[in-house]
Protein backbone atom coordinates (compact mmCIF):
# COMPACT_ATOMS: atom_id res chain seq x y z
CA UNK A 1 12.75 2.17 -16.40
CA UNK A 2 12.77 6.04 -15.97
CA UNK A 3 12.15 6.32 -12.56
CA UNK A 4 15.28 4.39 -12.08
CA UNK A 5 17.31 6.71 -14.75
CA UNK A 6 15.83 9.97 -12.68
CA UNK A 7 16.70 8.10 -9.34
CA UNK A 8 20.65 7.82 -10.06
CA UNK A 9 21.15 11.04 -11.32
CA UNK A 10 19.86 12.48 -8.35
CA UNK A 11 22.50 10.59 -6.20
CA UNK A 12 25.34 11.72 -9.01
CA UNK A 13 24.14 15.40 -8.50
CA UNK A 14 25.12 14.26 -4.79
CA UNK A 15 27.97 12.75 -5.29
CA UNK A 16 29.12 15.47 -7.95
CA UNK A 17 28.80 18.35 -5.88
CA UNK A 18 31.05 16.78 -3.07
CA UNK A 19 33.68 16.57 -5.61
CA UNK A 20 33.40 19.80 -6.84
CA UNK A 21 34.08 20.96 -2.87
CA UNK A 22 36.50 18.27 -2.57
CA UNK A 23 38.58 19.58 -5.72
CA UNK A 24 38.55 23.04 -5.15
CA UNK A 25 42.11 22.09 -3.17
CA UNK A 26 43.47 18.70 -4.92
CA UNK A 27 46.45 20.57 -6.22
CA UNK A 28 47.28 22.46 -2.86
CA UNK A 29 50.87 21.93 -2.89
CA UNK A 30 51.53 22.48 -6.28
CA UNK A 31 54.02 25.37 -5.19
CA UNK A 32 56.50 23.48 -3.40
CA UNK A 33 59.61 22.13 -4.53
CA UNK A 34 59.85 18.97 -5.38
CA UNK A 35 61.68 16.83 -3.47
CA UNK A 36 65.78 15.71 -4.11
CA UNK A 37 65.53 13.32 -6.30
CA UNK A 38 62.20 14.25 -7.76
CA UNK A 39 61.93 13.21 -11.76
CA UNK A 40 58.26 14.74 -12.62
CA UNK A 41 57.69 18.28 -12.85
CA UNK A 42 55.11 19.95 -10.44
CA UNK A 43 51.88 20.09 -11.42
CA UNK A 44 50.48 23.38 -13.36
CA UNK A 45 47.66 25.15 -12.72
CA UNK A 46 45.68 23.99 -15.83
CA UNK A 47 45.64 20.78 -14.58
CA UNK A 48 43.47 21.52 -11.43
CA UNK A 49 41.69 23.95 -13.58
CA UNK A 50 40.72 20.94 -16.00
CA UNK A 51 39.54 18.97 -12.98
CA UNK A 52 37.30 21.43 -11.94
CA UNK A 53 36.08 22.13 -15.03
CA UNK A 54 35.36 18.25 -15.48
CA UNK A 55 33.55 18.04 -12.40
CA UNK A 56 31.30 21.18 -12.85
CA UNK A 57 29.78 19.76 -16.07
CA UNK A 58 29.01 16.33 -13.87
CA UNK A 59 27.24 18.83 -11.45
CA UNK A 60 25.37 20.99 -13.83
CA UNK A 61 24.17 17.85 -15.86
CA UNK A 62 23.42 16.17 -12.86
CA UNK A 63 21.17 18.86 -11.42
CA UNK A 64 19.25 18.95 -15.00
CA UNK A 65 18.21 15.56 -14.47
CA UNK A 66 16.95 16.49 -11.02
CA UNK A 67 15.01 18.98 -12.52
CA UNK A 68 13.66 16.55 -15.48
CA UNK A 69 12.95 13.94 -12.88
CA UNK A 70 10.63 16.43 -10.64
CA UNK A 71 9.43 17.55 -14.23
CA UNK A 72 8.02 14.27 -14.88
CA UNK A 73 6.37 13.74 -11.27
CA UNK A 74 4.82 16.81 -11.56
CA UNK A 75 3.54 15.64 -15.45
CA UNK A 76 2.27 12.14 -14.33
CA UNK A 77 0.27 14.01 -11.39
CA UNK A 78 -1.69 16.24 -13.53
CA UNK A 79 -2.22 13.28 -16.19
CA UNK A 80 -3.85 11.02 -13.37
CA UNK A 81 -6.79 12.99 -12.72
CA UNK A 82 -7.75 13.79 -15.98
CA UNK A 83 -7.97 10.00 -16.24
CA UNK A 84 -10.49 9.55 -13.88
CA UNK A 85 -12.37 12.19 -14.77
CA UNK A 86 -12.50 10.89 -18.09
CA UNK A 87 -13.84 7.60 -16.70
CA UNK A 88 -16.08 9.38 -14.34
CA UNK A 89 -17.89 11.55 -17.46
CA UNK A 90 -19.23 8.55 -19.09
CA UNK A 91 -22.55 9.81 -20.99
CA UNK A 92 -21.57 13.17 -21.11
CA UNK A 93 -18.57 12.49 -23.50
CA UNK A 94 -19.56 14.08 -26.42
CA UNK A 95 -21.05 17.15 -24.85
CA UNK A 96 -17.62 17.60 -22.59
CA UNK A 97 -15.39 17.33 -25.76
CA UNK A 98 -17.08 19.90 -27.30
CA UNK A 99 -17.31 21.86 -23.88
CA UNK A 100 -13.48 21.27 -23.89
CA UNK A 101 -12.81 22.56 -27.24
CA UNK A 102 -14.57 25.73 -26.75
CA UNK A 103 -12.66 26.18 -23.76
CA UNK A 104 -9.21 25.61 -25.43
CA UNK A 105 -8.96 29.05 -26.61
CA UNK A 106 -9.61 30.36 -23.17
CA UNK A 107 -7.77 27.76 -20.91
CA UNK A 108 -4.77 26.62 -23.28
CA UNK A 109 -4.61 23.02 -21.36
CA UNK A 110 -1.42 22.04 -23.90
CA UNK A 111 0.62 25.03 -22.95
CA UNK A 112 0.11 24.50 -19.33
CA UNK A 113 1.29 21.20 -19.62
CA UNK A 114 4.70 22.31 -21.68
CA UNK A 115 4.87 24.90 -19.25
CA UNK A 116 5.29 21.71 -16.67
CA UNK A 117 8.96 20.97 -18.62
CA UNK A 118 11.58 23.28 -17.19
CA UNK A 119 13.61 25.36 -19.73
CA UNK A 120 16.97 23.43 -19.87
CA UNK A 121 19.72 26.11 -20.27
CA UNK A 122 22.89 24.58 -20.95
CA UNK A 123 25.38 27.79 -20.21
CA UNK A 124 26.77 26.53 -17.07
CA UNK A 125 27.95 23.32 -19.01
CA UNK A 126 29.22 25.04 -22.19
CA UNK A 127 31.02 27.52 -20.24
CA UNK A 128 32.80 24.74 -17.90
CA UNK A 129 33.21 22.78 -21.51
CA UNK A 130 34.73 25.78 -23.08
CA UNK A 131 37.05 26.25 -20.03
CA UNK A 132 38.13 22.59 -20.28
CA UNK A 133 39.12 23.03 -23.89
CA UNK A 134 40.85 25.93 -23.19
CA UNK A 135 42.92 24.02 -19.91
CA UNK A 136 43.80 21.30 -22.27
CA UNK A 137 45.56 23.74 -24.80
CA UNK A 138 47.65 25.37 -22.08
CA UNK A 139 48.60 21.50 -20.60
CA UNK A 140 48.56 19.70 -23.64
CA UNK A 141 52.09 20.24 -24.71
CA UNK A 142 53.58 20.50 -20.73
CA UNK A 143 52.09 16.80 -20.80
CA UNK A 144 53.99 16.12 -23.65
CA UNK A 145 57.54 17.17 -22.57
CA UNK A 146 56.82 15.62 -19.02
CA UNK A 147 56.26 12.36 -20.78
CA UNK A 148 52.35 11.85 -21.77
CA UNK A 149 51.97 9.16 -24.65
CA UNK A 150 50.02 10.06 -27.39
CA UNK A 151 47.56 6.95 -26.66
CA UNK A 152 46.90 8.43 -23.61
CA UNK A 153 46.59 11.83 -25.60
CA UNK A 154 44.23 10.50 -28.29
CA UNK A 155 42.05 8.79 -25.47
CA UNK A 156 41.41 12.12 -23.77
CA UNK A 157 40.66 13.97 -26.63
CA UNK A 158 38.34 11.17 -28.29
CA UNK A 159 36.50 11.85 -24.78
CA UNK A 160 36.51 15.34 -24.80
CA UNK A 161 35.62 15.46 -28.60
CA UNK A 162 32.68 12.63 -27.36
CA UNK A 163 31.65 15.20 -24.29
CA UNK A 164 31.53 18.08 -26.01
CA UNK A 165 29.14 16.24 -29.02
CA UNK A 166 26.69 15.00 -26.21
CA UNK A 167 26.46 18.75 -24.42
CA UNK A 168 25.92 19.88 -27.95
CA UNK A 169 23.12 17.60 -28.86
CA UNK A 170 21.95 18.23 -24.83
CA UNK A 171 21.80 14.81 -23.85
CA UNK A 172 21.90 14.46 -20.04
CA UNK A 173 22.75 10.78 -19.48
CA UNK A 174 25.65 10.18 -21.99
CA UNK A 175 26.94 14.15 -21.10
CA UNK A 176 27.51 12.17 -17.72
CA UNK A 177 28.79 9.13 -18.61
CA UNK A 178 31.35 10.97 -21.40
CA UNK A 179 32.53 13.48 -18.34
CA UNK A 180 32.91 10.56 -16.13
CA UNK A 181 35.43 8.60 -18.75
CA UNK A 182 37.28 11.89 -19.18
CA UNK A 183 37.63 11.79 -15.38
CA UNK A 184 39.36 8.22 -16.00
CA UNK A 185 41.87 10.12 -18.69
CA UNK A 186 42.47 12.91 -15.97
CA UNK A 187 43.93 10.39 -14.01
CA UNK A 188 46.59 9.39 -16.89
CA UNK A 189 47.24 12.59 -17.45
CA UNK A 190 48.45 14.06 -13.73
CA UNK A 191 50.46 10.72 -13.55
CA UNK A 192 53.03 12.62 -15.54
CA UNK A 193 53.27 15.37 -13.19
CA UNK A 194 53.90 15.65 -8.89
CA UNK A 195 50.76 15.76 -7.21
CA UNK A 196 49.38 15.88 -3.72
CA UNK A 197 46.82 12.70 -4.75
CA UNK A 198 48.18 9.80 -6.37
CA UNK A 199 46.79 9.46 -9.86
CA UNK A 200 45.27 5.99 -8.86
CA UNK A 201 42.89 7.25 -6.50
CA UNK A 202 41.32 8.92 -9.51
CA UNK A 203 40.84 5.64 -10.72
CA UNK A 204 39.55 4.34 -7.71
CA UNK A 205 36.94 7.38 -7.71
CA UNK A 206 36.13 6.56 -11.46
CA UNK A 207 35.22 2.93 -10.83
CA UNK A 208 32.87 3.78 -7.85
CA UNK A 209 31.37 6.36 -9.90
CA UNK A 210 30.81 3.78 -12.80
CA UNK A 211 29.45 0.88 -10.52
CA UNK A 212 27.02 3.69 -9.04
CA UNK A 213 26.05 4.66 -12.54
CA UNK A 214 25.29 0.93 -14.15
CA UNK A 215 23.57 0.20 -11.33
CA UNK A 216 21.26 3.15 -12.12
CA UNK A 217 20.37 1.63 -15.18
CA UNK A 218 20.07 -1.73 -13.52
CA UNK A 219 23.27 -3.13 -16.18
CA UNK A 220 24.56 -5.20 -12.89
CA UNK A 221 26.99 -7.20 -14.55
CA UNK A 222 28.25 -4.04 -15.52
CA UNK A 223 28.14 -2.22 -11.74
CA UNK A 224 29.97 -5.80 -10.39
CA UNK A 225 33.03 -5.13 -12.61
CA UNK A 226 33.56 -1.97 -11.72
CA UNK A 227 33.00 -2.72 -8.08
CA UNK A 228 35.46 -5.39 -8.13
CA UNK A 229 37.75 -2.52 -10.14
CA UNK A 230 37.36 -0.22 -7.39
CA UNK A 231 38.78 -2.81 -4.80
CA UNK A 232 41.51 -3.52 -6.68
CA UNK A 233 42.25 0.17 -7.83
CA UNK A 234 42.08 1.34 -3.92
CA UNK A 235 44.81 -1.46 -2.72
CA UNK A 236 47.18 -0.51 -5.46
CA UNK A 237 46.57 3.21 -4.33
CA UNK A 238 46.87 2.43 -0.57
CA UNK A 239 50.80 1.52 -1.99
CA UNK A 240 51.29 5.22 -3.58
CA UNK A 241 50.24 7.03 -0.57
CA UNK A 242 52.98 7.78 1.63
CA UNK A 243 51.21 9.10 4.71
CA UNK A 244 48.60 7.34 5.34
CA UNK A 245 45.48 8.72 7.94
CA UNK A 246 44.44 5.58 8.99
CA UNK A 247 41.23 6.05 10.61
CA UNK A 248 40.00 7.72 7.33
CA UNK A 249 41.39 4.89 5.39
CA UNK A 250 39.86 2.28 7.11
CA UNK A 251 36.69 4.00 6.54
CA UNK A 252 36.97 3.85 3.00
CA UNK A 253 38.14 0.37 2.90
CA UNK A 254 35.02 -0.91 4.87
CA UNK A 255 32.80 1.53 2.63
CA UNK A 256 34.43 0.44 -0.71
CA UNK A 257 33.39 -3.22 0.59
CA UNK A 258 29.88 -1.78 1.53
CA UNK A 259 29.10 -1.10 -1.99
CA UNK A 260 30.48 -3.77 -3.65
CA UNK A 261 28.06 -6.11 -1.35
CA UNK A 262 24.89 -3.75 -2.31
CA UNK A 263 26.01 -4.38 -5.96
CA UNK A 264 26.05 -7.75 -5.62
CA UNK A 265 22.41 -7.74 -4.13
CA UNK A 266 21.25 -5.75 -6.85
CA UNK A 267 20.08 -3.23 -4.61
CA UNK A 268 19.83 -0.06 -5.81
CA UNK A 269 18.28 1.59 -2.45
CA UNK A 270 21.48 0.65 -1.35
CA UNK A 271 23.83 1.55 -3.28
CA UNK A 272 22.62 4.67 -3.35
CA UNK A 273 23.25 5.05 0.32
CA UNK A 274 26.53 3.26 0.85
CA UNK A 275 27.63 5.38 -2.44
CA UNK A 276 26.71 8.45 -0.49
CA UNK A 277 28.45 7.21 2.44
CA UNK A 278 31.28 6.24 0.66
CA UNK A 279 32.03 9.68 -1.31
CA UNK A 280 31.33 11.51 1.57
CA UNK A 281 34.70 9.55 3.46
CA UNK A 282 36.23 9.86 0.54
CA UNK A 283 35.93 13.48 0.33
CA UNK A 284 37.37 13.95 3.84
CA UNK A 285 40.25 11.83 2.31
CA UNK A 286 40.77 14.07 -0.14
CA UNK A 287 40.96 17.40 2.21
CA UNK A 288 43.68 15.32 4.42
CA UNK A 289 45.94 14.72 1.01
CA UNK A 290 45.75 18.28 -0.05
C-alpha cells in the first residue's frame, strides 16, 4: 500500500524535525555540578552530539520520502492521461505509434518522465552518519568507565553497523526504522551518565515513534504493543522526574492515551493527528526539563 508508506513518512518528517528543535538543548545542564551524593558522572558533550546526529538522519530520510511521495503523485498524474488518450485514439493506433516514434527523437517522452524522480542526494545523511560514528568513538570508552555493559554496547553498534548499511544501500524506510532503534540504545546509553531528561523518557519517545511507524504500514498488532509500551514507559518515567510541570504532564498523559485509542481503531487519519499532537506537548516537555 504505497500511499500509506508515503503518508507516514510525511508525519515522521513532522515529528522528526520537532525533535531535532527539541534536542538542540536536552543536555543544557551538563555543566553543573553534580549534586552531593551524586554517583554518575555528568554527561559529555558527545553524547548530545550523538543525539543530534541521530535525529538529523530521521529528518533528512524523512524529507526524502516526502519528496518520493510528491514524486509519485506527480508520475501517476502524467500516466492518467496518456491512458485515455490511448482509449480515445482507437482507429488511429497504428498511424499514432508510428507518429509517436518519429517524435521520440524530438520530444524524449522517457526522459521527461525520469526527469519526474527527484535526484536523491544522500550527503546530509552520510555527513550526520559520519558525525555519529565519530561521537561514539569519543563516548564509547567514557561509557565504559561510567558503567555501560557491553550488551548494551554490542546492541548499539549492531544498530549503528545496521544504519549505516541501509544509508549505504539508500533505503529510506529501513534508514528510519534502524535510526529509530538506535534512538532506543541512546536511551541505555545516557542512563550511565547525569542528565537533565531521564533516560526513560527516551523510551517513552521510542515507543510512540514505533506505534506511529507500524501503523504506517498498517502492522496494527505491531502499533498496539508499542502503544501499550509507551503507557507503561511514561508512568515509570513520571517516577524519575523530580520536578514535575504538571499542566504539561497532564497533557501528555491524556495525549499518550489519545493515540493508543486511534491505534486501537486502526485509524491511521488519526494517529497521524493525535501523533502530531502528542510530539508537539512533548516537545514543550522537553524545553521545560532542559
Amino acid at each position: 500500500m504505497p500511499s500509506i508508506k508515503s503518508s507516514y513518512l510525511i508525519i515522521l518528517t513532522i515529528l522528526c524535525f520537532s525533535l531535532s528543535v527539541a534536542g538542540c538543548n536536552l543536555m543544557g545542564g551538563q555543566s553543573k555540578k553534580p549534586e552531593s551524593g551524586e554517583q554518575k558522572p555528568q554527561a559529555p558533550a558527545a553524547l548530545e552530539g550523538m543525539l543530534k546526529s541521530i535525529e538529523g538522519v530521521i529528518s533528512e530520510v524523512a524529507q526524502k520520502s516526502k519528496m518520493q511521495g510528491m514524486s509519485s503523485l506527480q508520475r501517476s498524474a502524467k500516466v492518467e492521461p496518456g491512458k485515455d488518450s490511448e482509449q480515445q485514439g482507437g482507429g488511429q493506433k497504428d498511424s499514432g505509434g508510428e507518429n509517436q516514434a518519429q517524435q521520440g527523437g524530438e520530444q524524449p517522452g522517457g526522459a521527461a518522465s525520469e526527469n519526474l524522480t527527484p535526484v536523491m542526494d544522500w550527503k546530509k545523511e552520510e555527513d550526520e552518519l559520519r558525525k555519529l560514528h565519530r561521537h561514539w568513538n569519543k563516548l564509547e570508552p567514557q561509557a565504559i568507565k561510567a558503567g555501560l555493559g557491553s550488551d548494551e554496547r554490542d546492541k548499539f553498534e549492531d544498530n549503528l553497523n545496521q544504519l549505516t548499511r541501509y544509508i549505504g544501500s539508500k533505503n529510506i524506510e529501513e534508514s528510519i526504522i534502524a535510526a529509530t532503534s538506535l534512538y532506543m540504545n541512546y536511551a541505555d546509553i545516557s542512563q550511565v551518565f547525569s542528565t537533565d531528561i531521564p533516560p526513560e523518557y527516551y523510551r517513552t519517545k521510542f515507543e510512540i515513534m514505533s506505534a506511529i511507524i507500524k501503523s504506517g504500514s498498517a502492522d496494527w498488532p505491531a502499533a498496539s504493543n508499542h502503544a501499550k509500551k509507551a503507557q507503561e514507559r511514561w508512568d515509570s518515567f513520571k517516577n524519575q522526574l523530580k520536578e514535575k510541570p504538571e499542566e504539561l504532564m497532564s497533557q501528555c498523559e491524556f495525549a499518550i492515551q489519545d493515540l493508543s485509542q486511534a491505534v486501537s481503531m486502526e485509524d491511521f487519519n488519526l494517529v497521524m493527528i493525535k501523533g502530531e499532537v502528542l510530539m508537539g506537548v512533548l516537545q514543550e516537555l522537553e524545553a521545560k526539563m532542559s
